[in-house]
C-alpha atoms as a PDB file:
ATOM      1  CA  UNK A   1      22.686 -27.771   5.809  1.00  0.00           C
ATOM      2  CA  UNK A   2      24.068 -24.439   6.445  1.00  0.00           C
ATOM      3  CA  UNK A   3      21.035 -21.525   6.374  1.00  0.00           C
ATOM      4  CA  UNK A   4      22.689 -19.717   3.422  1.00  0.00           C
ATOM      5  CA  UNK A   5      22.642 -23.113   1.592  1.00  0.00           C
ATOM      6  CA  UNK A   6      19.045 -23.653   2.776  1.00  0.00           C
ATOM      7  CA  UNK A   7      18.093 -20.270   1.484  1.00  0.00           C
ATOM      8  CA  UNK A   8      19.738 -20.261  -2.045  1.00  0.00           C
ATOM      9  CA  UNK A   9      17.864 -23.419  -2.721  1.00  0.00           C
ATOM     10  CA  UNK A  10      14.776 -22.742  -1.917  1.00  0.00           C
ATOM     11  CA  UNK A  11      15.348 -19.788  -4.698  1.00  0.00           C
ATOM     12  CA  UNK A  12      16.284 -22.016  -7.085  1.00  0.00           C
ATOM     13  CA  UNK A  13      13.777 -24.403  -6.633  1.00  0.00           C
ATOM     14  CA  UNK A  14      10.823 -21.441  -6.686  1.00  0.00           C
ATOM     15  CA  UNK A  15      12.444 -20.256  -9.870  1.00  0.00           C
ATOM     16  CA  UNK A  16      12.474 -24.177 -11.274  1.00  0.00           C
ATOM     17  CA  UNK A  17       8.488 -24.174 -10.627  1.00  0.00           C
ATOM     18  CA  UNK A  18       7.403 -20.152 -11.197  1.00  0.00           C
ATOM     19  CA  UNK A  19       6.049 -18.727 -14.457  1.00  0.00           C
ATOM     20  CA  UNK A  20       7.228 -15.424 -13.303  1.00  0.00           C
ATOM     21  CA  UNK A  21      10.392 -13.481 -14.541  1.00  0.00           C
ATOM     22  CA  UNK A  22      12.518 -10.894 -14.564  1.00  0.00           C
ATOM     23  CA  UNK A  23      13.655 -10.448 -17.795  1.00  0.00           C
ATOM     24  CA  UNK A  24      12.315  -7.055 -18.240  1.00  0.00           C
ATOM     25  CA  UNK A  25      13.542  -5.383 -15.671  1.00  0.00           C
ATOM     26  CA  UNK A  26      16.973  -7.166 -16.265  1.00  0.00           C
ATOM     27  CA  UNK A  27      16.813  -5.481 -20.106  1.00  0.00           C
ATOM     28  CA  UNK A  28      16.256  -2.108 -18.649  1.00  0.00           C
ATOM     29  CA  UNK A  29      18.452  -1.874 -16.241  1.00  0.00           C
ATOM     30  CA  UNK A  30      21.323  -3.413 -18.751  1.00  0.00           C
ATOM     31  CA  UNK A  31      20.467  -0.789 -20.960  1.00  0.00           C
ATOM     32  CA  UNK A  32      20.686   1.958 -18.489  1.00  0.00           C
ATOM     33  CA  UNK A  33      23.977   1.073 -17.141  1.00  0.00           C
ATOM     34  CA  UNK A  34      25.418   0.265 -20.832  1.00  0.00           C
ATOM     35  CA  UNK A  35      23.843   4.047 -21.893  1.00  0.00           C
ATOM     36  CA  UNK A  36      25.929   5.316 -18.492  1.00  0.00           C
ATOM     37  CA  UNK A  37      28.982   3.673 -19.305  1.00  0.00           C
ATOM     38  CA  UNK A  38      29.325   4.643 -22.891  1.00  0.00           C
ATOM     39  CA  UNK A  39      28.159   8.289 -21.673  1.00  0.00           C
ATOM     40  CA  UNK A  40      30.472   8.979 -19.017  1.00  0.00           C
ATOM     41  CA  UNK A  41      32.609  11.816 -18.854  1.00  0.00           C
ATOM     42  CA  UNK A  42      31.103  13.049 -22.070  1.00  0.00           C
ATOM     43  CA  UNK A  43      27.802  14.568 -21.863  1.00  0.00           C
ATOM     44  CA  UNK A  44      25.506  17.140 -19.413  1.00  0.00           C
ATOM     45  CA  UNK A  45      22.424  15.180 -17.905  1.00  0.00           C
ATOM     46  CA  UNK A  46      19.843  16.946 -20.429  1.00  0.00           C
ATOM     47  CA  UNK A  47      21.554  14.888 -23.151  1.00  0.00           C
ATOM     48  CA  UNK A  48      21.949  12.087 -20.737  1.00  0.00           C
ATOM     49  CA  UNK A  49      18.101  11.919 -20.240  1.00  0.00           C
ATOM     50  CA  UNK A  50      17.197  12.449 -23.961  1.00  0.00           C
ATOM     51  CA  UNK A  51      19.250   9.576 -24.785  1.00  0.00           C
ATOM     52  CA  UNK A  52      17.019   7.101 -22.298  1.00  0.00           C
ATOM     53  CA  UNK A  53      14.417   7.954 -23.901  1.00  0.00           C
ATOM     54  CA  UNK A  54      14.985   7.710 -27.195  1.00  0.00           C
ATOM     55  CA  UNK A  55      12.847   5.461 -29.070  1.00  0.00           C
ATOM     56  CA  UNK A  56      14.429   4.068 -32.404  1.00  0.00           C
ATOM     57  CA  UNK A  57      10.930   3.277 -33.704  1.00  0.00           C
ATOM     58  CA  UNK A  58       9.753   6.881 -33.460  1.00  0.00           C
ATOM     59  CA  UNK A  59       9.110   8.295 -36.920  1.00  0.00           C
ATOM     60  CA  UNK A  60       9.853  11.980 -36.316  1.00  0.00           C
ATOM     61  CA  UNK A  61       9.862  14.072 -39.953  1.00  0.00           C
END
């Protein structure tokens, strides 16, 4: 087997037998690259960084 080969399958086969994920940090940065994306062009970084960290389940007022 070629090392590459040898390499990607041991990563699949840790990832057949591992509780562990990386779902989370897949989530965040989808959402940060989807908030940059729809953003571009059209905003200053202050609104840019208010935006990240809004939280829809805030109850402000």
């Amino acid at each position: 087997m070629h090392i590459s080969v040898e390499k990607g399958l041991e990563a699949v086969e840790n990832a057949a037998v591992s509780d562990l994920s990386n779902g989370f940090v897949e989530g965040v940065n989808n959402k940060l690259k989807m908030v940059k994306r729809t953003m571009y062009g059209r905003c200053g970084q202050k609104l840019m960084t208010g935006k990240l960290m809004y939280d829809p389940h805030l109850k402000t007022g």
